[in-house]
Protein backbone atom coordinates (compact mmCIF):
# COMPACT_ATOMS: atom_id res chain seq x y z
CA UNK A 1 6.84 32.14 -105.56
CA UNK A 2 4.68 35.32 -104.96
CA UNK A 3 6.63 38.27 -106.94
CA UNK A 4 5.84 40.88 -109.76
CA UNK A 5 4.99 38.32 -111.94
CA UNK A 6 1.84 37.83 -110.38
CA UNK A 7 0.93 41.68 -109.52
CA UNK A 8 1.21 41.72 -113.49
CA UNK A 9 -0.90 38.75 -114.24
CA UNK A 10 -3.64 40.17 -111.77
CA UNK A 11 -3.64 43.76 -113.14
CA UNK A 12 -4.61 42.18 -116.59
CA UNK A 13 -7.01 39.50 -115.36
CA UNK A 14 -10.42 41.13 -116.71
CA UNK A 15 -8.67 41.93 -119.90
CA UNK A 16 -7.71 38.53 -120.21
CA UNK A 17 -11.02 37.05 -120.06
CA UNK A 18 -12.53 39.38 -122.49
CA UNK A 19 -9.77 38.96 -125.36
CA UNK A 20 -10.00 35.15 -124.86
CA UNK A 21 -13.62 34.68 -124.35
CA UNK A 22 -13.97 36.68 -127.64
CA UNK A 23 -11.15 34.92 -129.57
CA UNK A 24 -11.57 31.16 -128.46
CA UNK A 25 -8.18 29.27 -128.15
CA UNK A 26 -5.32 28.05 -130.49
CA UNK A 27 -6.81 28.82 -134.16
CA UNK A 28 -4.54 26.57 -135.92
CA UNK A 29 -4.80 23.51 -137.97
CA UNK A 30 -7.30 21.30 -138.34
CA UNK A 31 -6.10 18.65 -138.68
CA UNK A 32 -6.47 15.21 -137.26
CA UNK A 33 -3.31 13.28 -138.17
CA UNK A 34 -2.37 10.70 -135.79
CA UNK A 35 -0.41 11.61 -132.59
CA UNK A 36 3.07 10.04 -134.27
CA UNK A 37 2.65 12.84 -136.99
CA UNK A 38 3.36 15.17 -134.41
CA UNK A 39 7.33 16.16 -134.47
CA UNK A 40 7.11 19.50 -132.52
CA UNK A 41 5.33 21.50 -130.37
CA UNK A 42 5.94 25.15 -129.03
CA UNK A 43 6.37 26.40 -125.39
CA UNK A 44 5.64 29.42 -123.52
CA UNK A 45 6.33 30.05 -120.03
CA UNK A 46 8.53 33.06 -118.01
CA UNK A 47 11.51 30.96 -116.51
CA UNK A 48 13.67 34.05 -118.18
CA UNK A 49 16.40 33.79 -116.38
CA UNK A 50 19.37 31.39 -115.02
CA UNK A 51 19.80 28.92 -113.40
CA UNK A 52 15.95 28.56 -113.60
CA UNK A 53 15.63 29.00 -117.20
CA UNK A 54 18.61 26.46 -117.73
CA UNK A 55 17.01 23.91 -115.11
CA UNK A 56 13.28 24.01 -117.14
CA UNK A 57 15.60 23.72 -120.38
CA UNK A 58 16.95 20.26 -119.17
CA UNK A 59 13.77 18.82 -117.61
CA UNK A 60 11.62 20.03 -121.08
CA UNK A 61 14.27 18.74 -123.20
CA UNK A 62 14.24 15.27 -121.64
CA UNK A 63 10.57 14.82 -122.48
CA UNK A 64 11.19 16.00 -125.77
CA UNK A 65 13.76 12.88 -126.19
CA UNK A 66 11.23 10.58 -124.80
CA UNK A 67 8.28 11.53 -126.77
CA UNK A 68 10.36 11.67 -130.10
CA UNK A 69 9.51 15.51 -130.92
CA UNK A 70 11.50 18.84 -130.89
CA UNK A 71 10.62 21.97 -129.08
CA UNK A 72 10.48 25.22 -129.72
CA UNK A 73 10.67 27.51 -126.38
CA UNK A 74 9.87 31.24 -125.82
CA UNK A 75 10.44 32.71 -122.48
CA UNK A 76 9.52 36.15 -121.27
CA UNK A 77 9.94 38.05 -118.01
CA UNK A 78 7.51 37.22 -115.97
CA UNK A 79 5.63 40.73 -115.54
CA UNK A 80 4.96 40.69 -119.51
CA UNK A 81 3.53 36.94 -119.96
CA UNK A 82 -0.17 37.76 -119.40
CA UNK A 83 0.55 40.71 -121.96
CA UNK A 84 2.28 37.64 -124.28
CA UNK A 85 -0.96 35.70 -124.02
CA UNK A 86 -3.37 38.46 -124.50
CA UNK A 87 -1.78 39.14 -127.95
CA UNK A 88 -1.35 35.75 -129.19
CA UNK A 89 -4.97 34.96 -127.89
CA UNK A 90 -6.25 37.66 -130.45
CA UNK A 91 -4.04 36.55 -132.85
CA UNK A 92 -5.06 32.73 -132.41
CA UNK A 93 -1.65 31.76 -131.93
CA UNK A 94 -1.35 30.40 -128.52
CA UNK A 95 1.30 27.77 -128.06
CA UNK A 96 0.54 24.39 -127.69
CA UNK A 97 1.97 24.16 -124.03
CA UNK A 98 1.57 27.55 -121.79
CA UNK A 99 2.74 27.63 -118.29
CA UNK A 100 0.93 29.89 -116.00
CA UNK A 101 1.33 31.17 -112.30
CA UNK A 102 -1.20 28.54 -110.97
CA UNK A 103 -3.61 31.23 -109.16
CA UNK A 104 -4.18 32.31 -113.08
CA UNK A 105 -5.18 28.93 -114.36
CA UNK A 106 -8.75 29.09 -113.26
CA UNK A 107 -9.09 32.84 -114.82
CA UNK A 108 -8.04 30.94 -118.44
CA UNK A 109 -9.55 28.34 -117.63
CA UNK A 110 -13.14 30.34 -117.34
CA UNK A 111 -12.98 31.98 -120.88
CA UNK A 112 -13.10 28.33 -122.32
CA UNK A 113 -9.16 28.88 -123.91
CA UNK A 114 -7.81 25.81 -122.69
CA UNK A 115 -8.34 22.43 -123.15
CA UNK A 116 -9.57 19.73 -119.81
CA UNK A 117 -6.81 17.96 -119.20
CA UNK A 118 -8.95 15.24 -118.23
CA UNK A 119 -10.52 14.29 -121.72
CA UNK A 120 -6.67 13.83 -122.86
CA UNK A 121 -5.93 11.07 -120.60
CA UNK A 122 -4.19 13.07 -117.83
CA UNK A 123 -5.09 12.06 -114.32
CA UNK A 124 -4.56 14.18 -110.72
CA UNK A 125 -4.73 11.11 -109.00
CA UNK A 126 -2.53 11.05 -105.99
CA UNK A 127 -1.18 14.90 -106.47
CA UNK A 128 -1.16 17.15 -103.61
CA UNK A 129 -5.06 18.84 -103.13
CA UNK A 130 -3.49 22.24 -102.96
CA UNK A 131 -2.41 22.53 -106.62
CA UNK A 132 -5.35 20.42 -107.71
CA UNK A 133 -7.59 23.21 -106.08
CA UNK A 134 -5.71 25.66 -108.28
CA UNK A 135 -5.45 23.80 -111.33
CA UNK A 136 -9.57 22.61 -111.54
CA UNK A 137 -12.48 24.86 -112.78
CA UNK A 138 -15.94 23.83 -113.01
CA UNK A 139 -15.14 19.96 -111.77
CA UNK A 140 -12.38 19.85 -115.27
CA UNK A 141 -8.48 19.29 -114.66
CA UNK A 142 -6.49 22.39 -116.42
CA UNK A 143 -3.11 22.03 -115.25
CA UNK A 144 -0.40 20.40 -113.74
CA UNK A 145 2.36 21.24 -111.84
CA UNK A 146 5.67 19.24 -111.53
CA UNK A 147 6.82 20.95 -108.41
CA UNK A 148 5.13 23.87 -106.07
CA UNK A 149 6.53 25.86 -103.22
CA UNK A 150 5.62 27.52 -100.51
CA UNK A 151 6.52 29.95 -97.00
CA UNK A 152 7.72 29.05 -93.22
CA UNK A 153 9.90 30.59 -90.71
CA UNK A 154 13.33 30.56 -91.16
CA UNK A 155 15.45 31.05 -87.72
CA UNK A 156 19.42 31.55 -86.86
CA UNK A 157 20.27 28.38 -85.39
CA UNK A 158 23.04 30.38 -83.50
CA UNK A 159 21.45 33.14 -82.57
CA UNK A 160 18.52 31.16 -81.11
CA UNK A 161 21.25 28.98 -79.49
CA UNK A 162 23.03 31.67 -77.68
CA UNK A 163 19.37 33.47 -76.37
CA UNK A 164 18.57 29.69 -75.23
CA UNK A 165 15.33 30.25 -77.43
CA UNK A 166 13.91 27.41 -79.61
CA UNK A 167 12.21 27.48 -82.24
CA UNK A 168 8.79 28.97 -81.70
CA UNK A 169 5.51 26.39 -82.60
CA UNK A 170 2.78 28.99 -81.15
CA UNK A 171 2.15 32.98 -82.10
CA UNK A 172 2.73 33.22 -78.20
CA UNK A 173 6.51 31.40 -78.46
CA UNK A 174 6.83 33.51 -81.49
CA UNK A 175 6.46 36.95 -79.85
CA UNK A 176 8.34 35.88 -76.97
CA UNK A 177 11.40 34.50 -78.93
CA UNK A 178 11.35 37.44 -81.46
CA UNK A 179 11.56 39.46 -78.18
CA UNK A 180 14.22 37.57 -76.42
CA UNK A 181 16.14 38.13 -79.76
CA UNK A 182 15.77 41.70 -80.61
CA UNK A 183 19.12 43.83 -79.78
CA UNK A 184 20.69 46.45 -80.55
CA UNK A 185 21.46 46.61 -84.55
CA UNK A 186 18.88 43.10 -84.46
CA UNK A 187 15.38 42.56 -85.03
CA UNK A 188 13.93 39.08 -83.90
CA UNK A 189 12.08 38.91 -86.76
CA UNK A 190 11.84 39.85 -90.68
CA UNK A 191 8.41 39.35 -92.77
CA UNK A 192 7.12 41.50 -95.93
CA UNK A 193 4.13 43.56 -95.16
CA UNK A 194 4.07 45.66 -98.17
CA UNK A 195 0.64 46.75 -99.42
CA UNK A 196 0.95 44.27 -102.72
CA UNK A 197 -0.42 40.44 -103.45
CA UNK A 198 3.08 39.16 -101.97
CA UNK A 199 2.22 40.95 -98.42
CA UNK A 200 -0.82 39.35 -98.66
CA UNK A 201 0.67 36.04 -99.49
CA UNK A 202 2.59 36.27 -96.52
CA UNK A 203 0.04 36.80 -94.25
CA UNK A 204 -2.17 34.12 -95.43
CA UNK A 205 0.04 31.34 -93.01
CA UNK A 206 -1.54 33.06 -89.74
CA UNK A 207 -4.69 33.80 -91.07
CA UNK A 208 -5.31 30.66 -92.44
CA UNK A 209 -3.82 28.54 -89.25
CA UNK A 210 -6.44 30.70 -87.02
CA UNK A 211 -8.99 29.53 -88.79
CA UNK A 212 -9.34 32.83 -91.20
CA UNK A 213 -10.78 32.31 -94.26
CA UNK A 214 -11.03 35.26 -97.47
CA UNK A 215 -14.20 34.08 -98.00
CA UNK A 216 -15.51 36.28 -94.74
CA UNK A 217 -12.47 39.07 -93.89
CA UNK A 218 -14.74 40.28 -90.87
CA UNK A 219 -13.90 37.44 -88.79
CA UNK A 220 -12.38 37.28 -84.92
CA UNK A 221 -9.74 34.67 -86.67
CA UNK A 222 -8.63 37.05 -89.02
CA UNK A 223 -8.48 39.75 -87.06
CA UNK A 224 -6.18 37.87 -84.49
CA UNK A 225 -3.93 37.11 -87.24
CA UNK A 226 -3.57 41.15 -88.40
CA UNK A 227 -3.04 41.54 -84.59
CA UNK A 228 0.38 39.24 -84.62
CA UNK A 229 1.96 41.21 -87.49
CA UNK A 230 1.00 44.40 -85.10
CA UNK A 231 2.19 42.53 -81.80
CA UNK A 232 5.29 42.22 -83.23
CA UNK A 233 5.91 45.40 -84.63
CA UNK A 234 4.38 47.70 -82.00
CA UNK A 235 6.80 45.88 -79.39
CA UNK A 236 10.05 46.10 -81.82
CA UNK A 237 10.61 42.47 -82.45
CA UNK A 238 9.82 43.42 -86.46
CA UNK A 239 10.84 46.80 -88.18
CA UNK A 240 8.27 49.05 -88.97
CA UNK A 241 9.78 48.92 -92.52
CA UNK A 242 7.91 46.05 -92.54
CA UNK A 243 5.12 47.63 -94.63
CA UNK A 244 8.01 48.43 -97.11
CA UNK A 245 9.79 45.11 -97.45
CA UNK A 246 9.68 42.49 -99.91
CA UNK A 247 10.68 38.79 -99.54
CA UNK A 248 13.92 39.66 -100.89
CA UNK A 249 14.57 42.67 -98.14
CA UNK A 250 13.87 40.35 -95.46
CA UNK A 251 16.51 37.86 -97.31
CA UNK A 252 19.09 40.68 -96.75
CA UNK A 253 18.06 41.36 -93.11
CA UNK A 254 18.19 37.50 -92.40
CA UNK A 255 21.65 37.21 -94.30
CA UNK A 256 23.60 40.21 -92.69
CA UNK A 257 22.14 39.03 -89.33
CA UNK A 258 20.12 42.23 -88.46
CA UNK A 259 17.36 39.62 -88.07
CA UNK A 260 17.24 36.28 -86.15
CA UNK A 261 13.84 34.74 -87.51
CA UNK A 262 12.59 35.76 -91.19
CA UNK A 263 9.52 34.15 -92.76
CA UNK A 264 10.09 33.06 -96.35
CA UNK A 265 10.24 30.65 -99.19
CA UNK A 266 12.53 28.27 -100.18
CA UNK A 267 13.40 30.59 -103.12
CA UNK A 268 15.99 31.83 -100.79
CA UNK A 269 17.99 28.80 -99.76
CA UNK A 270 20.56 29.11 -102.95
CA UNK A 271 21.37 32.82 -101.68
CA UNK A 272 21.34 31.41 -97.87
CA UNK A 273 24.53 28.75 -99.27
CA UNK A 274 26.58 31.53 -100.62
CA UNK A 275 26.57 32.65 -96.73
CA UNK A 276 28.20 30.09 -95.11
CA UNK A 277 28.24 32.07 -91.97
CA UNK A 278 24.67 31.85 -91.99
CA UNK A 279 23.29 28.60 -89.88
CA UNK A 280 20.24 28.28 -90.11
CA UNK A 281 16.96 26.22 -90.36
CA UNK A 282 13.46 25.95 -91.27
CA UNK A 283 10.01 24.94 -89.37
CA UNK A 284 6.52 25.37 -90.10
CA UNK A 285 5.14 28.93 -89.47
CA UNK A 286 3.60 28.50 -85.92
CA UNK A 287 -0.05 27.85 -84.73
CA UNK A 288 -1.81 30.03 -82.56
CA UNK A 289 -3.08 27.46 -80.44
CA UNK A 290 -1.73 24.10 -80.02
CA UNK A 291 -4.02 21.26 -81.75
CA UNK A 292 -4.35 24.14 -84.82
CA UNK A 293 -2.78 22.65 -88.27
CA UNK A 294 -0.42 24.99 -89.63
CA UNK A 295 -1.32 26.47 -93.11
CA UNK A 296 0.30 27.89 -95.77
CA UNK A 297 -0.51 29.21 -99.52
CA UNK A 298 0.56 27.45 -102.34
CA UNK A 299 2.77 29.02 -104.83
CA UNK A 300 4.19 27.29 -107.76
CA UNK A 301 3.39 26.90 -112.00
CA UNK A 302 1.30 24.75 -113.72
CA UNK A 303 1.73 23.15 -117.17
CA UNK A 304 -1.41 24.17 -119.59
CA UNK A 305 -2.51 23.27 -122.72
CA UNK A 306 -4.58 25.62 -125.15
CA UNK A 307 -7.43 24.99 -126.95
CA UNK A 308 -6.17 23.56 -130.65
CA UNK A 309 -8.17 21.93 -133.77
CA UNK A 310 -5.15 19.97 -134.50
CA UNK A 311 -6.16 17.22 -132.32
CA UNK A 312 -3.23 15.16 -132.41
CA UNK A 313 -0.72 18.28 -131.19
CA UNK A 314 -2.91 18.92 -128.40
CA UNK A 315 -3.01 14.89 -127.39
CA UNK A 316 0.33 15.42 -127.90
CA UNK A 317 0.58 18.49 -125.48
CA UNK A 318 -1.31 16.89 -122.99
CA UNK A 319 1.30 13.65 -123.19
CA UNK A 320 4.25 16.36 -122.48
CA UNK A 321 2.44 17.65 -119.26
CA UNK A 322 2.12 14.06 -118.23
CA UNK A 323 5.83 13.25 -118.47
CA UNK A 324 6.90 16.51 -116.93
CA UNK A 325 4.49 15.84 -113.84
CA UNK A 326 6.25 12.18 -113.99
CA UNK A 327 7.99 11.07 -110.53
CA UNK A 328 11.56 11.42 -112.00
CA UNK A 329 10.91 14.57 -113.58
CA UNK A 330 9.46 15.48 -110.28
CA UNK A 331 12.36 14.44 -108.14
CA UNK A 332 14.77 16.45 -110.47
CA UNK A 333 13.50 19.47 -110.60
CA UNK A 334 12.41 19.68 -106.76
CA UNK A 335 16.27 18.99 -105.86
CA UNK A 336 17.70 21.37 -108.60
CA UNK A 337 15.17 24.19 -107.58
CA UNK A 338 14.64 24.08 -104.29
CA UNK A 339 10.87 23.39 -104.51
CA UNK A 340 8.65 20.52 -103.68
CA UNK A 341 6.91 17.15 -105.84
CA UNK A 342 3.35 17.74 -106.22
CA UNK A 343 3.09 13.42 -106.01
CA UNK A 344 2.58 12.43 -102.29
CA UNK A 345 3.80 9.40 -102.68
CA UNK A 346 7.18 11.29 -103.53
CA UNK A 347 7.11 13.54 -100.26
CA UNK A 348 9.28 11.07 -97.95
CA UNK A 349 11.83 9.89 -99.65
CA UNK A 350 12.87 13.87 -101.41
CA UNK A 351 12.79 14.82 -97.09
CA UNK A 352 15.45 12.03 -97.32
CA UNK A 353 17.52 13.49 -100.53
CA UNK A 354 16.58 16.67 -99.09
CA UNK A 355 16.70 17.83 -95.37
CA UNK A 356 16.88 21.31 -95.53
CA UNK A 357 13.71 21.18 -97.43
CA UNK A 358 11.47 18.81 -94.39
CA UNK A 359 9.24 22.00 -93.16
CA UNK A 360 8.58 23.12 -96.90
CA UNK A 361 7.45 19.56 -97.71
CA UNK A 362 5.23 19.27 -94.29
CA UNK A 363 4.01 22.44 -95.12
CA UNK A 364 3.01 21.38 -98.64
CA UNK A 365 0.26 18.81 -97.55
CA UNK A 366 -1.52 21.32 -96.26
CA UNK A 367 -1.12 24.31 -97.96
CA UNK A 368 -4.09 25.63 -99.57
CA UNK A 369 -4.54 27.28 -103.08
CA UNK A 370 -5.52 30.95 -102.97
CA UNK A 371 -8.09 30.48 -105.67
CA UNK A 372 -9.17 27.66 -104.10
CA UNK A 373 -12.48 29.40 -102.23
CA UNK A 374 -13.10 32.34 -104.50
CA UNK A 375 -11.70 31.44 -107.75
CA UNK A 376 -11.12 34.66 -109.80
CA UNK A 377 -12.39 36.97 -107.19
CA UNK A 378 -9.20 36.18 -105.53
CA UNK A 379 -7.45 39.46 -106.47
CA UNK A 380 -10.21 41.55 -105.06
CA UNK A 381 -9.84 39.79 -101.33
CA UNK A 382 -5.98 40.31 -101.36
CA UNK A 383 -6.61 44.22 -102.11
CA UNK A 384 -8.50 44.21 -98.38
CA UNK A 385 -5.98 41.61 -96.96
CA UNK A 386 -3.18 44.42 -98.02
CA UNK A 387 -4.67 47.15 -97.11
CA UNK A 388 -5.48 46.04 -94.23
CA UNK A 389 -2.62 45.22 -93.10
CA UNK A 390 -1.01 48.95 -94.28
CA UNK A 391 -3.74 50.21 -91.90
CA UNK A 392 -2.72 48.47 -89.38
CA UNK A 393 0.28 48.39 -89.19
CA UNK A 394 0.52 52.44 -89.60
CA UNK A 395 -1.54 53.12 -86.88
CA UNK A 396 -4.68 54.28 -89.04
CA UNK A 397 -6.87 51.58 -87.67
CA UNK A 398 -7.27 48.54 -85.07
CA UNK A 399 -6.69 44.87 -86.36
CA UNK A 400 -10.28 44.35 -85.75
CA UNK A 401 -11.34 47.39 -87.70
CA UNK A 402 -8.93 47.08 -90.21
CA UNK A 403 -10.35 44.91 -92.87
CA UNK A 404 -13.97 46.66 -92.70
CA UNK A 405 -12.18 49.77 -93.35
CA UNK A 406 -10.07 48.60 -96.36
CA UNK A 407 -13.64 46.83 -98.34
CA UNK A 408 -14.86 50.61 -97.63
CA UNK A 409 -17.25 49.60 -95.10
């Protein structure tokens, strides 16, 4: 999920790598007892709240039980956990397990504060590329991550049903069934456009399909992406409050039916079965052109472990990220969270278990890390992906002009 939590983490990136590049990683012990010595190990991570916090209880505690050790847990909100890291990197008292928002893994990674995951026997064999992008820096494994997530386009089955629309595969089918649905008191579509990383999150499924990249903003593919989100607007199949919403406004306009089509993540689904009124379903967000492979970012945590002299705890670290990224512990917590198995091999038989989650999973294998190009200069292509967008969509400047104007050029 793309939320506060990561407009925090990026605000105190280049902090970050100062404090840890000056402090190192976990100062503690040195010693080298043998990895059956080890009886606990402590956990940080920002599932703060139920029924998450509760479901990331159960899973950790079952690999407690099966490695023979206790746990100690803190969780903080998620807008205070880089803030939680900075101090306990100057204090040398980083856990020995940290979860992290997996665009920040490569920033940690970087200031040499956590340890490869590869010398410690863990393998990314046969996980989804995506969150192996995100998770890698400098050719080294750095994380894991049991399950990720990701957006597509949600759509009123009824509502299509009674405008005889289906659901839309092409930007072209999209603007003419967001159209066709638009009435009084209706939009045909809800998306967040709001001048933060989540509106730029939610733009990176059209940009990306056209063929878009962040690595060049000043791009004919790009630009035709910007120029949907304004299509749609400037016609009054989307709000103009677009530029104000966030995933969880266009929840409410998709729920109280004042919009027919809403692009979002499964995040939403639990709130979607509390309003059984609400039919609905889910397909990947549409191409521009037919033969184009539809392509979404990858959201989702990954499973660190710090730098620590006590050799044995961080083997022992590195054994816990192993069984949490293990297929049953990947099964679980994709049903009970509405998210999706990093393992491939896994990716059939959870559509099976789990139907209403098909276009998340399809949408999976190709999604694409948003670090994945630019690493930790990330942040700084999101500010002109925003603000470009703003200017668009405002009036202020053309799709094509757009992103030239928001790098200041």
């Amino acid at each position: 999920m793309i939320s506060k939590r990561m407009t925090a983490a990026l605000a105190g990136a280049t902090t970050l790598s100062l404090v840890l590049a000056a402090c190192g990683g976990n100062g503690g012990s040195s010693s080298t007892s043998s990895g059956d010595s080890v009886k606990s190990l402590s956990i940080l991570d920002y599932y703060n709240n139920d029924p998450d916090k509760a479901l990331v209880q159960k899973g950790l505690d079952s690999c407690a039980t099966k490695l023979g050790i206790t746990i100690q847990r803190e969780t903080v909100p998620g807008d205070t956990l880089i803030q939680k890291v900075l101090q306990q990197a100057s204090s040398k008292t980083l856990p020995d397990v940290l979860m992290l928002d997996n665009p920040d893994v490569q920033q940690i990674a970087a200031t040499g504060a956590l340890a490869p995951l590869n010398d410690l026997g863990v393998s990314a064999d046969g996980f989804a590329k995506g969150i192996v992008d995100a998770t890698s820096y400098d050719g080294k494994l750095y994380g894991l991550a049991p399950v990720v997530n990701t957006i597509a386009l949600f759509y009123n089955t009824q509502m299509l049903a009674d405008a005889g629309v289906q659901p839309p595969k092409t930007w072209d089918e999209l603007k003419a069934a967001a159209k066709k649905l638009t009435q009084p008191g209706r939009y045909g579509i809800a998306f967040n456009a709001n001048a933060t990383y989540e509106g730029a999150w939610q733009f990176l499924p059209a940009m990306w399909t056209n063929g878009g990249d962040e690595t060049d903003l000043n791009t004919p593919q790009v630009s035709e992406a910007l120029q949907l989100w304004v299509d749609l607007v400037q016609s009054g199949s989307a709000s103009k409050s677009v530029i104000n919403w966030t995933q969880g406004d266009a929840k409410d306009q998709f729920v109280a039916g004042k919009a027919a089509m809403m692009v979002n993540g499964p995040w939403q689904i639990p709130a979607l079965q509390k309003s059984p009124n609400v039919k609905w379903d889910v397909v990947q967000f549409p191409v521009n052109k037919a033969g184009q492979t539809p392509t979404a970012p990858l959201g989702g945590e990954a499973w660190t472990v710090p730098l620590n002299k006590d050799q044995a705890k961080q083997q022992k670290a590195a054994d816990f990220v192993k069984c949490l990224t293990s297929d049953e512990n990947e099964m679980a917590w994709a049903k009970a969270r509405f998210t999706v198995p990093t393992r491939t091999a896994l990716l059939d038989q959870y559509v099976k278990e789990v139907p209403s989650m098909k276009a998340f999973t399809e949408q999976v294998v190709n999604a694409r890390a948003r670090t994945g190009k630019l690493g930790d200069k990330w942040p700084e292509a999101a500010k002109v992906i925003y603000q470009a967008i703003a200017l668009a969509l405002t009036g202020k400047s053309s799709a094509q002009d757009a992103f030239k104007q928001a790098a200041g050029g």
